[in-house]
N, C-alpha and C. Protein backbone atom coordinates (compact mmCIF):
# COMPACT_ATOMS: atom_id res chain seq x y z
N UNK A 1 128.53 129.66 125.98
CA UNK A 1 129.34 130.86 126.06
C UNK A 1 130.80 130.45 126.23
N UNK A 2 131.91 131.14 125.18
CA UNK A 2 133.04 130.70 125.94
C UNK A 2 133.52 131.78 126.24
N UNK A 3 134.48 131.71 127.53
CA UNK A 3 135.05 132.66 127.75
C UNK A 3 136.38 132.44 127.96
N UNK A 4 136.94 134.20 127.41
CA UNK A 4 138.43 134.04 126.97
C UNK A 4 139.33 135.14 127.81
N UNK A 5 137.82 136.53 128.58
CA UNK A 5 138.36 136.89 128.95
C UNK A 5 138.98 137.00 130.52
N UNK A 6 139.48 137.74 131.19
CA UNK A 6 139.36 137.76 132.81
C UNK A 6 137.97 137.94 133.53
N UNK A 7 138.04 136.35 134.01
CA UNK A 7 137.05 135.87 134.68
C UNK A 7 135.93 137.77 135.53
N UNK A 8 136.70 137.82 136.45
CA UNK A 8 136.14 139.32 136.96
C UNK A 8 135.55 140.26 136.22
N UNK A 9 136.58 140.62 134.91
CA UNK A 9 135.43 141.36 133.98
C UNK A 9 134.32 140.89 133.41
N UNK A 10 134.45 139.37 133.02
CA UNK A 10 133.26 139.21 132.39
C UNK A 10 132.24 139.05 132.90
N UNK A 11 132.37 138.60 134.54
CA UNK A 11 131.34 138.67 135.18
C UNK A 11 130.70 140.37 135.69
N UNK A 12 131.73 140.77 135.38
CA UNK A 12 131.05 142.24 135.51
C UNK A 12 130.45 143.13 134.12
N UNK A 13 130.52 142.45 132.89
CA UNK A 13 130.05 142.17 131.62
C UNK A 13 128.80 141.62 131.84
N UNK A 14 128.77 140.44 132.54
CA UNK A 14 127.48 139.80 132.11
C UNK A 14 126.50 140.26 133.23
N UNK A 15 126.70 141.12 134.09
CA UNK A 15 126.37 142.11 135.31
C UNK A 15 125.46 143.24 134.32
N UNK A 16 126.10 143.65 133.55
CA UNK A 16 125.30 144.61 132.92
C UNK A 16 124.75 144.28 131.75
N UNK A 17 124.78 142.82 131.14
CA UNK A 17 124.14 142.45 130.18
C UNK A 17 122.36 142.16 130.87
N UNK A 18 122.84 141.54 131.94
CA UNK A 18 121.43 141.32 132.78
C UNK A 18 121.04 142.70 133.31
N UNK A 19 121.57 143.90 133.09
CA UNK A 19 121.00 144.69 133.64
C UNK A 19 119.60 145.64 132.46
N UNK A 20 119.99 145.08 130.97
CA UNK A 20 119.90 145.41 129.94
C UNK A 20 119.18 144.71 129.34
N UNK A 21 118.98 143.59 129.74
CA UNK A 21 118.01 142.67 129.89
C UNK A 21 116.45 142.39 130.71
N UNK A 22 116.96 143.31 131.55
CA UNK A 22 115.74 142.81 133.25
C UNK A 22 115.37 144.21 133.15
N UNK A 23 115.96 145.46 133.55
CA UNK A 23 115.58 146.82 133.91
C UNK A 23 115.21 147.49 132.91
N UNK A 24 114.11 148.54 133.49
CA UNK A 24 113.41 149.79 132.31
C UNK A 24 115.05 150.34 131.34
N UNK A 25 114.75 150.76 130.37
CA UNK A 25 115.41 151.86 130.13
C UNK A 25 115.97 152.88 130.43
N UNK A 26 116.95 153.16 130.09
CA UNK A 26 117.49 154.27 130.83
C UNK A 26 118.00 153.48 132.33
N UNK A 27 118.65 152.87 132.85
CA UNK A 27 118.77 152.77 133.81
C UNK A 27 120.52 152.77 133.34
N UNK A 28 120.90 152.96 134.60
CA UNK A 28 122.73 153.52 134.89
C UNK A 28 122.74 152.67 135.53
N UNK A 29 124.34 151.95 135.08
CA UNK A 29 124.88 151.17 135.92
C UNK A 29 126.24 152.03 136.33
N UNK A 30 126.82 151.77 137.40
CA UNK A 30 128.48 152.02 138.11
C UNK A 30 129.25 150.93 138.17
N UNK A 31 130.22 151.39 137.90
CA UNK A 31 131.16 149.88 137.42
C UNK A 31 132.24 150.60 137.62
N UNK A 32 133.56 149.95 138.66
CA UNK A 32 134.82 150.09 138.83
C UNK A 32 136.02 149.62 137.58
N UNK A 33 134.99 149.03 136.45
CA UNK A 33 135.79 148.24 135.57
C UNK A 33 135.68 149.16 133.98
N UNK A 34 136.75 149.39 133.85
CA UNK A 34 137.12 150.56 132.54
C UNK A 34 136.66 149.97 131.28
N UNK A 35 137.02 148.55 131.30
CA UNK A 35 136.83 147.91 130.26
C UNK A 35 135.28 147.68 129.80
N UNK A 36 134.73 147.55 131.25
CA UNK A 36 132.91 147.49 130.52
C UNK A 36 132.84 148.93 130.33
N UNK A 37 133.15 149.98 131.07
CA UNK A 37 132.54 151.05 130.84
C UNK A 37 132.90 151.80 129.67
N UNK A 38 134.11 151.74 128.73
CA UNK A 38 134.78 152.10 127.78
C UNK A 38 133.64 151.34 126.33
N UNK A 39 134.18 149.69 126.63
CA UNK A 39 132.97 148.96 125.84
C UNK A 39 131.50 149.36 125.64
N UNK A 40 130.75 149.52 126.51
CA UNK A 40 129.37 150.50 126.36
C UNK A 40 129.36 151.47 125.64
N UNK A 41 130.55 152.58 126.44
CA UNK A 41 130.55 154.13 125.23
C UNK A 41 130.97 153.38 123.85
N UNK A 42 131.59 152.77 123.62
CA UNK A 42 131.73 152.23 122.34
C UNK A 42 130.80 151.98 121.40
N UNK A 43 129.74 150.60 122.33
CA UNK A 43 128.58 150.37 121.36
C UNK A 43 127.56 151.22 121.83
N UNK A 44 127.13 152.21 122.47
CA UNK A 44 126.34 153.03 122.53
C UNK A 44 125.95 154.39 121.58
N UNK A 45 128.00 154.38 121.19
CA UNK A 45 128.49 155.47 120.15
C UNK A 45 128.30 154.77 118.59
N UNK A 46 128.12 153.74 118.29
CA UNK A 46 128.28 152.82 117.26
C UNK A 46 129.39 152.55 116.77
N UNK A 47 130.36 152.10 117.85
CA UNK A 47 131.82 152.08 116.90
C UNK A 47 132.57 150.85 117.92
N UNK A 48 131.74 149.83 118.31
CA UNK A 48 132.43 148.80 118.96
C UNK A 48 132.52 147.44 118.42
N UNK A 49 133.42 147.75 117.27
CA UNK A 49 133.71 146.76 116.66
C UNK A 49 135.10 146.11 117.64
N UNK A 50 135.69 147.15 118.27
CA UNK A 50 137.14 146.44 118.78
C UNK A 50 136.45 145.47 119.70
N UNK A 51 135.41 145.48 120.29
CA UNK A 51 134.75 144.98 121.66
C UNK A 51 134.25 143.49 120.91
N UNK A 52 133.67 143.68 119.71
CA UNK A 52 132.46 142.90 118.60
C UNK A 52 133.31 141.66 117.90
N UNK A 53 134.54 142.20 118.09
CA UNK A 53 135.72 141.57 117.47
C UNK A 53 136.75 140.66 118.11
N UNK A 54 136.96 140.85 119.38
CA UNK A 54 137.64 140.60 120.32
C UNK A 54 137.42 139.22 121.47
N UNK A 55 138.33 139.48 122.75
CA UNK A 55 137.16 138.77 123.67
C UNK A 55 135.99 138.75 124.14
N UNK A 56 135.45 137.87 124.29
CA UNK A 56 134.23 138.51 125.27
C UNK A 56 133.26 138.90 123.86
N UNK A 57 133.58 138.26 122.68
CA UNK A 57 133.31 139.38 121.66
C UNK A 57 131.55 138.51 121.34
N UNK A 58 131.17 137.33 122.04
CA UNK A 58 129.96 137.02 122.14
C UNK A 58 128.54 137.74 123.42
N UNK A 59 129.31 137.92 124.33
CA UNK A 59 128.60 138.91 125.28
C UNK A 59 128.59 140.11 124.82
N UNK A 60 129.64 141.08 124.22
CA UNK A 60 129.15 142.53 123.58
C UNK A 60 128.33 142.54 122.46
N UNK A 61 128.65 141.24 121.68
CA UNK A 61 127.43 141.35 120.78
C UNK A 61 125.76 141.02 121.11
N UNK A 62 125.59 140.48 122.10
CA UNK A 62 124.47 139.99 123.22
C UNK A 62 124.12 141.67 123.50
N UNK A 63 124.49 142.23 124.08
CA UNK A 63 124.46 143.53 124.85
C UNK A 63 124.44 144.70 123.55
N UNK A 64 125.03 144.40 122.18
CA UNK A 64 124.58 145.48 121.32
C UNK A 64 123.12 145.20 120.64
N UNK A 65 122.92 143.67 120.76
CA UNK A 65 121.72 143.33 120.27
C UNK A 65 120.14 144.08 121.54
N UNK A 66 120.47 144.67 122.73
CA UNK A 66 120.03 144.52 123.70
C UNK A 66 119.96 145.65 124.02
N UNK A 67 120.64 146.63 123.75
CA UNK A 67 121.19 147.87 123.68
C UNK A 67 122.14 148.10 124.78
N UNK A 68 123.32 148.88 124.84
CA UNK A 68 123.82 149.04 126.24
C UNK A 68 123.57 150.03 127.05
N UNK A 69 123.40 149.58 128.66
CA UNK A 69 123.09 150.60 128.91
C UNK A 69 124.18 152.13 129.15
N UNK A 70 123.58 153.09 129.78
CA UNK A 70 125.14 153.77 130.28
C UNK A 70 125.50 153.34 131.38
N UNK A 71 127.19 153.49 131.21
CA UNK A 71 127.39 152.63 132.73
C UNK A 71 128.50 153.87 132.91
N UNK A 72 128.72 154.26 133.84
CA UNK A 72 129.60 155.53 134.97
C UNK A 72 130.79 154.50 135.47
N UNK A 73 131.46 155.47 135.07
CA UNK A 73 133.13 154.84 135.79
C UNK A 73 133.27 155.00 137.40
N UNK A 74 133.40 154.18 138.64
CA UNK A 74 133.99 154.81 139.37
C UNK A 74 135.03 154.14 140.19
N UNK A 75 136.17 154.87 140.94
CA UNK A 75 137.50 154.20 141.37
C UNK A 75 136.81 153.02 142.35
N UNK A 76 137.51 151.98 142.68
CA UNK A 76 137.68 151.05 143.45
C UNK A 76 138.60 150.86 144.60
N UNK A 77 138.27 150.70 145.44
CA UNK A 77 139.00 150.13 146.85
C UNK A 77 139.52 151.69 147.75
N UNK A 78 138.41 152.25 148.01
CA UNK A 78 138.14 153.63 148.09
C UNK A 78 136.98 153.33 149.60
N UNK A 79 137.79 153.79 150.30
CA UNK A 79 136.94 154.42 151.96
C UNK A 79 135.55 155.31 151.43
N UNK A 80 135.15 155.29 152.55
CA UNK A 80 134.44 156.08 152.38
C UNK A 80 134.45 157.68 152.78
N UNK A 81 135.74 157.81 153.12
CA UNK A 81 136.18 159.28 153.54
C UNK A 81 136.30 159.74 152.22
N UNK A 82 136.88 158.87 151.53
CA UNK A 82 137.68 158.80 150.00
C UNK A 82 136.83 159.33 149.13
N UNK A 83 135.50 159.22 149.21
CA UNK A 83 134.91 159.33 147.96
C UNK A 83 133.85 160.50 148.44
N UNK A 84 133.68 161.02 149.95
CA UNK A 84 132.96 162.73 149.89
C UNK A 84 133.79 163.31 150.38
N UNK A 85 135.27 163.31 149.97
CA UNK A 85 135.03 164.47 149.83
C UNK A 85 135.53 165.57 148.59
């Protein structure tokens, strides 16, 4: 594998490649990171060539071969007051 992109995303890339890998179907991932979660709707929608093309562009193709799963956006570095209410 080489990697080209920021270390953090890709490990949060290859977070949901194993999730897509190991878990039933249908399973949701949450991810603070725009870039996986944008990338998924992409190849989920069939149009992630920018992802297929790019960095990282051997793990999204891993994960379209694999299917992606859905993954939910949510903010980061957030209390927990922060987020009910």
């Amino acid at each position: 594998m080489k990697v080209l992109g920021n270390k953090w995303l890709v490990d949060e890339l290859m977070a949901v490649l194993w999730v897509a890998e190991h878990c039933d179907v249908g399973a949701t991932v949450v991810s603070d990171s725009r870039y996986v979660v944008r990338g998924c709707e992409a190849l989920r929608a069939g149009c992630g060539n920018r992802y297929l093309n790019g960095v990282d562009a051997d793990l999204w193709g891993a994960l379209r071969v694999v299917g992606a799963p859905e993954v939910i956006w949510v903010p980061s570095h957030k209390n927990r007051d922060e987020f009910v209410r």
